[in-house]
C-alpha atoms as a PDB file:
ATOM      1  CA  UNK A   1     106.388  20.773 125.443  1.00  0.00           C
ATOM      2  CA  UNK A   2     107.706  18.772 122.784  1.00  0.00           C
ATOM      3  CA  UNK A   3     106.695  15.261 123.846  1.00  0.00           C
ATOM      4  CA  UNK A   4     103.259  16.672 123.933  1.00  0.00           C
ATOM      5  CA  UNK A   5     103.544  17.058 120.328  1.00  0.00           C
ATOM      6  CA  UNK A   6     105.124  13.458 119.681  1.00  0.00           C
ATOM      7  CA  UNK A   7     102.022  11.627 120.777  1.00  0.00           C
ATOM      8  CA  UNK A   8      99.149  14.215 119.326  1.00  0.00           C
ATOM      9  CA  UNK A   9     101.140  13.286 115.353  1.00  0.00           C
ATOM     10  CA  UNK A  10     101.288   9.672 116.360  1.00  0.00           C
ATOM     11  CA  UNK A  11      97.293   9.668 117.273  1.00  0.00           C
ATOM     12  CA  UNK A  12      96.817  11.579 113.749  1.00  0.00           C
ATOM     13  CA  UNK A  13      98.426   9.059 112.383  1.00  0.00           C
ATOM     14  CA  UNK A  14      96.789   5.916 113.557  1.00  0.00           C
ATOM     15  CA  UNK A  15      93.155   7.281 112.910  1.00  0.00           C
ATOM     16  CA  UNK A  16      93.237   6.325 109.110  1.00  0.00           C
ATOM     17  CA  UNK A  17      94.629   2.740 109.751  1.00  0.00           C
ATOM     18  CA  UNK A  18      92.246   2.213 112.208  1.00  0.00           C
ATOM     19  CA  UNK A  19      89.184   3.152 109.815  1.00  0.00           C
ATOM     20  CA  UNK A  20      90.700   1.479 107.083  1.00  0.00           C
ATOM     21  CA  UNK A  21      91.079  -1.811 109.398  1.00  0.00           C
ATOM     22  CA  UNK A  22      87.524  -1.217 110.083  1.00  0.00           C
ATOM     23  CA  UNK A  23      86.239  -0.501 106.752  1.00  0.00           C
ATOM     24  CA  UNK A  24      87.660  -3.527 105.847  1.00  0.00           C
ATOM     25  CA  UNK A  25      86.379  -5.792 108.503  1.00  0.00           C
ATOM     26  CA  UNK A  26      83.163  -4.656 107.519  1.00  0.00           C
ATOM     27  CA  UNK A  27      82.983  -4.873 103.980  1.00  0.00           C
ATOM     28  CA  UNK A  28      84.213  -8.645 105.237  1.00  0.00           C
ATOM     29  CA  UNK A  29      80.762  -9.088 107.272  1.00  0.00           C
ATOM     30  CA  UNK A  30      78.564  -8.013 104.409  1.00  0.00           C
ATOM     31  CA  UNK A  31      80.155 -10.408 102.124  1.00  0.00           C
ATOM     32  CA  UNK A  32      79.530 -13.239 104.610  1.00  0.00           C
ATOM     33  CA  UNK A  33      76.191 -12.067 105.037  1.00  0.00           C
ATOM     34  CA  UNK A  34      75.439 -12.070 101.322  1.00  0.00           C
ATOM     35  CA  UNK A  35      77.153 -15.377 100.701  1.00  0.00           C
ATOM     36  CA  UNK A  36      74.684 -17.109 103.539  1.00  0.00           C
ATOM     37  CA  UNK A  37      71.330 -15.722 102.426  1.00  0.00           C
ATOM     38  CA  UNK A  38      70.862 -17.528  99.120  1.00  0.00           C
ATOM     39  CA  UNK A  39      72.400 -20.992 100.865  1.00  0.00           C
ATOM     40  CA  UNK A  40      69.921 -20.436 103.121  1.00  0.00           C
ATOM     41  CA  UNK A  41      66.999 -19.686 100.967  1.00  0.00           C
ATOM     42  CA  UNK A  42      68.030 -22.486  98.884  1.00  0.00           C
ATOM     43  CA  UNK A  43      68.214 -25.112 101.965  1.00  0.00           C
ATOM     44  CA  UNK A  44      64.382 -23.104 102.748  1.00  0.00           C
ATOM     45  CA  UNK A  45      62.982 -24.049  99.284  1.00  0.00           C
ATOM     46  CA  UNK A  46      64.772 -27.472  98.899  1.00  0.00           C
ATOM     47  CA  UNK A  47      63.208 -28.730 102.633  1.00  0.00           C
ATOM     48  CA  UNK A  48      59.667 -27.364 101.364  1.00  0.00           C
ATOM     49  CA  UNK A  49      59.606 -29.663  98.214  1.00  0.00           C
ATOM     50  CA  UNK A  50      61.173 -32.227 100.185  1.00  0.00           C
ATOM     51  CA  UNK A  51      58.367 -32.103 102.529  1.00  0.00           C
ATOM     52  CA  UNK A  52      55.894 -31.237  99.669  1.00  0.00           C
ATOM     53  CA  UNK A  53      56.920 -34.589  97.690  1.00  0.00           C
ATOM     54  CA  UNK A  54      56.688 -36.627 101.198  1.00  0.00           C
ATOM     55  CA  UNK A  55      52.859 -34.814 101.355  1.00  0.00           C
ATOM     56  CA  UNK A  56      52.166 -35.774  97.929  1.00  0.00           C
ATOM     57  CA  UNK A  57      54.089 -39.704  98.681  1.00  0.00           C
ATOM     58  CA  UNK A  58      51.640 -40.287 101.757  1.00  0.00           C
ATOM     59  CA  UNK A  59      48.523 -39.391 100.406  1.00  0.00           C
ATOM     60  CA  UNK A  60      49.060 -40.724  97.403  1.00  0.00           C
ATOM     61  CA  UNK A  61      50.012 -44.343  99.371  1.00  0.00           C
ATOM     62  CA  UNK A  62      46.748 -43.436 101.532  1.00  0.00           C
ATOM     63  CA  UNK A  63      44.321 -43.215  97.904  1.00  0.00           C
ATOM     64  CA  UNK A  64      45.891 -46.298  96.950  1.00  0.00           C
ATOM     65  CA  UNK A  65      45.730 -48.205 100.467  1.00  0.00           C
ATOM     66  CA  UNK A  66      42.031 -47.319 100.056  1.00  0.00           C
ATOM     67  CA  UNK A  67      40.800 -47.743  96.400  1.00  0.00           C
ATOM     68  CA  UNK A  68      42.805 -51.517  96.942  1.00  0.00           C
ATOM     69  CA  UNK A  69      40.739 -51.886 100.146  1.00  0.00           C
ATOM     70  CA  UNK A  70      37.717 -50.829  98.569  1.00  0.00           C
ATOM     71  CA  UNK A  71      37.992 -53.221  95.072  1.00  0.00           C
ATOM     72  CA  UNK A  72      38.873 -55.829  98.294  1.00  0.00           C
ATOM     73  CA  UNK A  73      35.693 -55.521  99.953  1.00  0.00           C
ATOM     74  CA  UNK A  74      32.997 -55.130  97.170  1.00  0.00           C
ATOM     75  CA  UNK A  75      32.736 -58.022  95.859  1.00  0.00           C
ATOM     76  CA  UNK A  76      32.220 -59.729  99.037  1.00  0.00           C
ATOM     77  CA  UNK A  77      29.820 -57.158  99.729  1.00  0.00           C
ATOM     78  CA  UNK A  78      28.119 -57.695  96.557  1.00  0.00           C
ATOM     79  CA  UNK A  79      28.356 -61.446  97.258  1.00  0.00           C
ATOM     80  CA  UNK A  80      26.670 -61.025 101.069  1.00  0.00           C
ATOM     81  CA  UNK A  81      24.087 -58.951  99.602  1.00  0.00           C
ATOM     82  CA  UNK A  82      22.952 -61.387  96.924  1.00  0.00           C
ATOM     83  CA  UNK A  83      22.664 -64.434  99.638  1.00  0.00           C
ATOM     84  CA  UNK A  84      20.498 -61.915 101.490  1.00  0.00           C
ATOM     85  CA  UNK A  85      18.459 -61.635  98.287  1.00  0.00           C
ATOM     86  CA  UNK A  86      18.029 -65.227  97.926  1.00  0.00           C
ATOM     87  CA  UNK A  87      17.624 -65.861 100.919  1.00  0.00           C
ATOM     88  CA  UNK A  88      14.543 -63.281 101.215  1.00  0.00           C
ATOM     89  CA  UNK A  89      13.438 -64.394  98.018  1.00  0.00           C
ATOM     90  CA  UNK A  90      13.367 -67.970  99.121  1.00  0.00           C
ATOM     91  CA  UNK A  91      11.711 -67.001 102.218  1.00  0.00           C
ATOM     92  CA  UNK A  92       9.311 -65.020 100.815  1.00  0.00           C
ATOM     93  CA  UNK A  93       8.114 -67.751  98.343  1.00  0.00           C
ATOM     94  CA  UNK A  94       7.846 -70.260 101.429  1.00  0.00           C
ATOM     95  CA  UNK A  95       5.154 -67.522 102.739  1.00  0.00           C
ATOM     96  CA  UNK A  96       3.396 -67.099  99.812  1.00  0.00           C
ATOM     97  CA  UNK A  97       3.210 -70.604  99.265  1.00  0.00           C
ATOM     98  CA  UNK A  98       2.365 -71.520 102.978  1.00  0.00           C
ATOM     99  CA  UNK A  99      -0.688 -68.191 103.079  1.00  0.00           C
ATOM    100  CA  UNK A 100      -3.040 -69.779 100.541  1.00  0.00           C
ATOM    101  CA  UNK A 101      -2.924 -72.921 102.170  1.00  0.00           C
ATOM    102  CA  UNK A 102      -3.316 -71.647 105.478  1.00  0.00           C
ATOM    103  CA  UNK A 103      -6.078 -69.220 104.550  1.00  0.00           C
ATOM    104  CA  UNK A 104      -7.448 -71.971 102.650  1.00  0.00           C
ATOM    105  CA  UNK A 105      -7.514 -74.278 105.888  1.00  0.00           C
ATOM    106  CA  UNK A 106      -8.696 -71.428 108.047  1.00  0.00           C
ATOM    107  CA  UNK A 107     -11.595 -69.699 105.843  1.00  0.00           C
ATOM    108  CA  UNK A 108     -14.092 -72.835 106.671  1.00  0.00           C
ATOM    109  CA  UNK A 109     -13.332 -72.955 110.231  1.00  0.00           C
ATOM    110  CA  UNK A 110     -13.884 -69.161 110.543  1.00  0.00           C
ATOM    111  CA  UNK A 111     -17.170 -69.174 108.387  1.00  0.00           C
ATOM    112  CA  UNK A 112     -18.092 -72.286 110.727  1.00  0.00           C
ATOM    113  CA  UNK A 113     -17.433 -70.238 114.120  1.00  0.00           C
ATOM    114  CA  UNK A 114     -19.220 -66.791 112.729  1.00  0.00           C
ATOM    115  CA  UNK A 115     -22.433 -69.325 111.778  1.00  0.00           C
ATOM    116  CA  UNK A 116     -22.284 -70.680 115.029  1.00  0.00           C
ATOM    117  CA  UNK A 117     -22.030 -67.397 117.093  1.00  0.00           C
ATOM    118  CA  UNK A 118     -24.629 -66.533 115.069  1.00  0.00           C
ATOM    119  CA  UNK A 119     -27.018 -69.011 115.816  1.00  0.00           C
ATOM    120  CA  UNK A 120     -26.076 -69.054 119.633  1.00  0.00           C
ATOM    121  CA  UNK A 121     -27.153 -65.097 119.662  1.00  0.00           C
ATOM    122  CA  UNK A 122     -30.442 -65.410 117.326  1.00  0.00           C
ATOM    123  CA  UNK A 123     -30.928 -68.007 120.353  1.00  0.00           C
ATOM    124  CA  UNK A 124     -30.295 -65.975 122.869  1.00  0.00           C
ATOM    125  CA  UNK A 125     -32.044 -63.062 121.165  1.00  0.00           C
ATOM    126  CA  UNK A 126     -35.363 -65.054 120.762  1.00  0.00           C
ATOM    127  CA  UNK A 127     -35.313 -66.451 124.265  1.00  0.00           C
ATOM    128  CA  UNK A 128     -35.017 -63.419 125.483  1.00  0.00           C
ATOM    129  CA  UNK A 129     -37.698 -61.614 123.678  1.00  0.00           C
ATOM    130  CA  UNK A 130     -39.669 -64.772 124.695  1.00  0.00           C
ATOM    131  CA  UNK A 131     -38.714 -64.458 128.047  1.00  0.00           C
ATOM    132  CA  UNK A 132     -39.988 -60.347 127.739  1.00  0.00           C
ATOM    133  CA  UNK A 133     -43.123 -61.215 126.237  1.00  0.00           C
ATOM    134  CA  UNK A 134     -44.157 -63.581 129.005  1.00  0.00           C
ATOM    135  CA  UNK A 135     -42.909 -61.125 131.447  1.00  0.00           C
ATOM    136  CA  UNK A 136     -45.199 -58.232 129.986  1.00  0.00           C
ATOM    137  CA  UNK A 137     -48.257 -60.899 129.404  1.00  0.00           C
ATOM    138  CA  UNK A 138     -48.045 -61.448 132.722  1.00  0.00           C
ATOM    139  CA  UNK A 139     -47.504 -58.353 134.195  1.00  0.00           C
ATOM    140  CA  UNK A 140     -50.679 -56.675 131.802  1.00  0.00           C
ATOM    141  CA  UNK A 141     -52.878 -59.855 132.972  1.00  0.00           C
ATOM    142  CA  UNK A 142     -52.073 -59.006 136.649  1.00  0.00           C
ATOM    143  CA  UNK A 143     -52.636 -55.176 135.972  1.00  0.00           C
ATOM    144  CA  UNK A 144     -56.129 -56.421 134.737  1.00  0.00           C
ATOM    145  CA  UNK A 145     -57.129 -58.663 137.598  1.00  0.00           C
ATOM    146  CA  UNK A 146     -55.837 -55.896 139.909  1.00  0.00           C
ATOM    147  CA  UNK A 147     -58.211 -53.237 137.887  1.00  0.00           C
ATOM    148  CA  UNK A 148     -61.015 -55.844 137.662  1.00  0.00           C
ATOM    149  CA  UNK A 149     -60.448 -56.284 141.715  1.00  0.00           C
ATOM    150  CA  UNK A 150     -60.252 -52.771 141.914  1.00  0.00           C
ATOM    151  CA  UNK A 151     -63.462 -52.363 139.733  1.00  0.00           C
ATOM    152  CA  UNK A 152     -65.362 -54.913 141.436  1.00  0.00           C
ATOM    153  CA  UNK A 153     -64.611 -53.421 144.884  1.00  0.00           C
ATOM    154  CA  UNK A 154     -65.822 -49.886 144.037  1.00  0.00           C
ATOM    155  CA  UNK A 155     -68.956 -51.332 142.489  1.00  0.00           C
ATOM    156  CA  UNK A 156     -69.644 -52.970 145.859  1.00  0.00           C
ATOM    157  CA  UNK A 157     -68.480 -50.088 147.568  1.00  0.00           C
ATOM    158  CA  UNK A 158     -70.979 -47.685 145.374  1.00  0.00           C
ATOM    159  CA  UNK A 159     -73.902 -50.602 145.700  1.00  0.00           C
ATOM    160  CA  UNK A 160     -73.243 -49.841 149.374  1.00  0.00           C
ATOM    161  CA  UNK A 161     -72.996 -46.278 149.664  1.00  0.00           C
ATOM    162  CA  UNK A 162     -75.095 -45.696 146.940  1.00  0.00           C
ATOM    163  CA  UNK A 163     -76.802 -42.049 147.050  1.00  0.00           C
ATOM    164  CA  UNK A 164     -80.637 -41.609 147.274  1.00  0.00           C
ATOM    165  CA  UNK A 165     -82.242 -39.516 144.936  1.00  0.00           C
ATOM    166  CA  UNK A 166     -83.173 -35.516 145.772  1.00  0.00           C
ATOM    167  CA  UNK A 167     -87.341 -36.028 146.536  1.00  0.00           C
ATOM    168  CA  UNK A 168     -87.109 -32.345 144.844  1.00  0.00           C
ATOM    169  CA  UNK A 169     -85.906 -33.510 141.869  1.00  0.00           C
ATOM    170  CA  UNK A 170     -88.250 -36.290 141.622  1.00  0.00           C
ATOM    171  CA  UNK A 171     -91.201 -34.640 142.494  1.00  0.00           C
ATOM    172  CA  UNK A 172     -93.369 -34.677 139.459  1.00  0.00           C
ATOM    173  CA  UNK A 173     -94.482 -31.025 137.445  1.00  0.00           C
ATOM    174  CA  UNK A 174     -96.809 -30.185 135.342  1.00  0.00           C
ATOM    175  CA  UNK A 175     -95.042 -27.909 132.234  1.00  0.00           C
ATOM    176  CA  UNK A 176     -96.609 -24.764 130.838  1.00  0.00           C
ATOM    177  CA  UNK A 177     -98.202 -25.543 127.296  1.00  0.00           C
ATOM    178  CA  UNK A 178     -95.056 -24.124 125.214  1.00  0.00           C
ATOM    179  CA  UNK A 179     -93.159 -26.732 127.319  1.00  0.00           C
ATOM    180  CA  UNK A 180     -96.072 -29.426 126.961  1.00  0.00           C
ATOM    181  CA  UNK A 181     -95.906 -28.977 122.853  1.00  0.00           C
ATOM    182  CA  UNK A 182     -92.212 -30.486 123.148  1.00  0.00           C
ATOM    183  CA  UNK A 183     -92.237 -32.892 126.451  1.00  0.00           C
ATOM    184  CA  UNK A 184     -96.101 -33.704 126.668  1.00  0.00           C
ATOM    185  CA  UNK A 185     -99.409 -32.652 129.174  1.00  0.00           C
ATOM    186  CA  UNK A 186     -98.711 -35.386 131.643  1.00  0.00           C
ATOM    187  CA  UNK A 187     -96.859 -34.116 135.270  1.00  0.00           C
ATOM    188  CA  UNK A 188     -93.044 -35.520 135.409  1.00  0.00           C
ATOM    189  CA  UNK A 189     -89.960 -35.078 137.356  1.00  0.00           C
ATOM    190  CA  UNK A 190     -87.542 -32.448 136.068  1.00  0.00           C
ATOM    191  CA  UNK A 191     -84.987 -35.397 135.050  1.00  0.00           C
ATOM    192  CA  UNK A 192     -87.643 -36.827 133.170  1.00  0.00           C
ATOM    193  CA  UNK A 193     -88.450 -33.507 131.433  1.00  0.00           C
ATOM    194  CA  UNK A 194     -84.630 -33.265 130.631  1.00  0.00           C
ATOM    195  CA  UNK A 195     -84.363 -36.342 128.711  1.00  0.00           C
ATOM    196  CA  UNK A 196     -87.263 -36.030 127.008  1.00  0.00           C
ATOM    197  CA  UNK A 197     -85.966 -32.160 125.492  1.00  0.00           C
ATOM    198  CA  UNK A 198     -82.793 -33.734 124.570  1.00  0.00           C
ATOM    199  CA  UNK A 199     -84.537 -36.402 122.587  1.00  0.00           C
ATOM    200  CA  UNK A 200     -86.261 -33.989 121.084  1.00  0.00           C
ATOM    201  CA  UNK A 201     -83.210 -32.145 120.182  1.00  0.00           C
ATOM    202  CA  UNK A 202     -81.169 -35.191 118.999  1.00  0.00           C
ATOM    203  CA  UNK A 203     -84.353 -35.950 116.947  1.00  0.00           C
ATOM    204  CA  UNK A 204     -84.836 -32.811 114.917  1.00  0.00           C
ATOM    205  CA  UNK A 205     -80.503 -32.097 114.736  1.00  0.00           C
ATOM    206  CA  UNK A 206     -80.748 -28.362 116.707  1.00  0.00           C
ATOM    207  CA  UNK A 207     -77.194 -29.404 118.182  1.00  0.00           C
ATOM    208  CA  UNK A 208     -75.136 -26.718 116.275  1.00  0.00           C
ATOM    209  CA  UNK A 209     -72.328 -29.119 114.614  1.00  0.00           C
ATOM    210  CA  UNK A 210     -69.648 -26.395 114.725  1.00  0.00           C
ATOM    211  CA  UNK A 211     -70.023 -25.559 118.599  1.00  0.00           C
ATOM    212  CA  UNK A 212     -71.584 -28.200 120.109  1.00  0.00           C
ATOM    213  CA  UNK A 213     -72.943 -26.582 123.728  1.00  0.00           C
ATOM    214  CA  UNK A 214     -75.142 -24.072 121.692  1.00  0.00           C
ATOM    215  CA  UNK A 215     -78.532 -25.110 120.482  1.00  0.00           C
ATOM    216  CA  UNK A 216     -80.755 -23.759 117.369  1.00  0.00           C
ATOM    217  CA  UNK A 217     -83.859 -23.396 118.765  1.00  0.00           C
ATOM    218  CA  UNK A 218     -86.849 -24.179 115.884  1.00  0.00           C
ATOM    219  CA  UNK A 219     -90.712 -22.314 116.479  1.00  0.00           C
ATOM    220  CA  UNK A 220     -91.050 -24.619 119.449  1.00  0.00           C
ATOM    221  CA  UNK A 221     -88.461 -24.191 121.553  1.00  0.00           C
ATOM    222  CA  UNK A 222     -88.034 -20.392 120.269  1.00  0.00           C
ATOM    223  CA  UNK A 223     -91.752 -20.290 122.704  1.00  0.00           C
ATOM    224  CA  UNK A 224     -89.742 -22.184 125.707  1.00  0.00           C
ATOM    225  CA  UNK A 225     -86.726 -20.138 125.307  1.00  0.00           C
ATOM    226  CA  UNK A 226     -88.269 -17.146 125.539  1.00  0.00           C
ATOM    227  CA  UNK A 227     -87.995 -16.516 121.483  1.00  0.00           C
ATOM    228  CA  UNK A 228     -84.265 -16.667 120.989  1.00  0.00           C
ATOM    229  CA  UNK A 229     -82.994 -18.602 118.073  1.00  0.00           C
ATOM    230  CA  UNK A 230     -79.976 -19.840 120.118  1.00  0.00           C
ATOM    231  CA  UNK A 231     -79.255 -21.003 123.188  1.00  0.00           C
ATOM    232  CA  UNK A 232     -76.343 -22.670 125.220  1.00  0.00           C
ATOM    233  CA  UNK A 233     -76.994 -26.000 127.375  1.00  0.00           C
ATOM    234  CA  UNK A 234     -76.711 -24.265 130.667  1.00  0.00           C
ATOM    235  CA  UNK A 235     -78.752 -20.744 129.858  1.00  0.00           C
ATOM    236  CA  UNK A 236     -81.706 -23.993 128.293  1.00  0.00           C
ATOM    237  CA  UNK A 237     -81.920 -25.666 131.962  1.00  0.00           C
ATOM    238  CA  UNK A 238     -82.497 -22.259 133.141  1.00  0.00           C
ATOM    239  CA  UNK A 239     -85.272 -21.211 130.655  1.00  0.00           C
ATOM    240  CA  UNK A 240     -86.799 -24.851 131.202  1.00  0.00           C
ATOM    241  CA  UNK A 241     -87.274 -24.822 135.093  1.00  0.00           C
ATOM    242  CA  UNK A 242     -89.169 -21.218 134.263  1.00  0.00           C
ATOM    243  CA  UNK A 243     -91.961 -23.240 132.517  1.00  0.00           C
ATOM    244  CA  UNK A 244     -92.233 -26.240 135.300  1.00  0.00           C
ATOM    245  CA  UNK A 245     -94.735 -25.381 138.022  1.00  0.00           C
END
């Protein structure tokens, strides 16, 4: 029973030493720890502005690289353009100098062509209405000889075939005495008594003016007509035959 006893007071006593040890060995740690951090954040900040300045360095050599190029290349810009100028403005007065003289030389020649195509189409316009005008002159003269032809044939034709006169129609009548007091006593054919009423009528004006197929009948013909006071052409041959026996 008693070694029993010996170990239990030696494993009390050991427990305190052993925290202590590790008390210690961590208190060590944390100071490491804490001693690191601020190197570190110091090498941190110091390689930021290191590589801030470099930034700065390179575009600061970059502006410079290209404001030199720049002040480099205008004045031989400036230079090209201004022989460009010149040169445009020499051109340019070669062309206005060289216009004039060329409109000059071509003005007459042009005013010389237009007069001549001119005169070549009055030319051609007057042959041509010559050329229509004979055309139609003979083409109206042919037209005539073919209506003259035509004329002369149907005369020939009608001398040929020419009709007899009705014998009723020429068979001479003796009018009533209200007939004879326009046409006369003696015994005529009816186209005789016809043309002897319209003479009579174109003699005295009883052709109304306004309607021209009525006729005003005056005292004597109011006796033929049966004593109307107007009459049209075609009811007058009627009326007339009436007083032919």
């Amino acid at each position: 029973m008693a070694p029993a006893k010996k170990s239990t007071r030696k494993k009390a006593a050991k427990k305190p030493a052993a925290k202590k040890r590790a008390a210690k060995k961590g208190a060590r740690k944390v100071a490491k720890k804490t001693a690191r951090r601020p190197a570190k954040r110091t090498a941190k900040k110091a390689a930021r502005r290191t590589t801030a300045k470099k930034a700065t360095r390179r575009t600061a050599k970059k502006a410079t690289r290209r404001t030199a190029k720049k002040t480099t290349r205008r004045p031989a810009k400036k230079a090209a353009r201004k022989k460009t100028a010149r040169k445009g403005a020499k051109k340019a007065t070669r062309k206005s100098a060289r216009r004039p003289a060329k409109k000059a030389v071509r003005r007459p020649a042009k005013k010389a062509a237009r007069k001549k195509t001119a005169r070549k189409a009055a030319k051609k316009a007057t042959r041509k209405t010559a050329r229509r005008s004979t055309k139609k002159a003979a083409k109206k003269s042919a037209k005539k000889a073919k209506k003259k032809g035509a004329t002369k044939k149907g005369a020939a034709k009608k001398g040929a075939t020419k009709r007899k006169p009705n014998p009723a129609f020429m068979k001479a009548m003796n009018p009533t005495p209200q007939l004879a007091a326009v046409v006369g006593n003696e015994p005529m054919p009816r186209t005789e008594v016809t043309k002897k009423l319209w003479a009579y009528i174109k003699k005295n004006n009883l052709q109304d003016p306004k309607e021209r197929r009525m006729i005003n009948a005056d005292d004597k013909l109011k006796a033929v007509f049966g004593g109307k006071s107007r009459v049209s052409m075609f009811e007058m041959t009627k009326l007339v035959n009436n007083h032919l026996k």
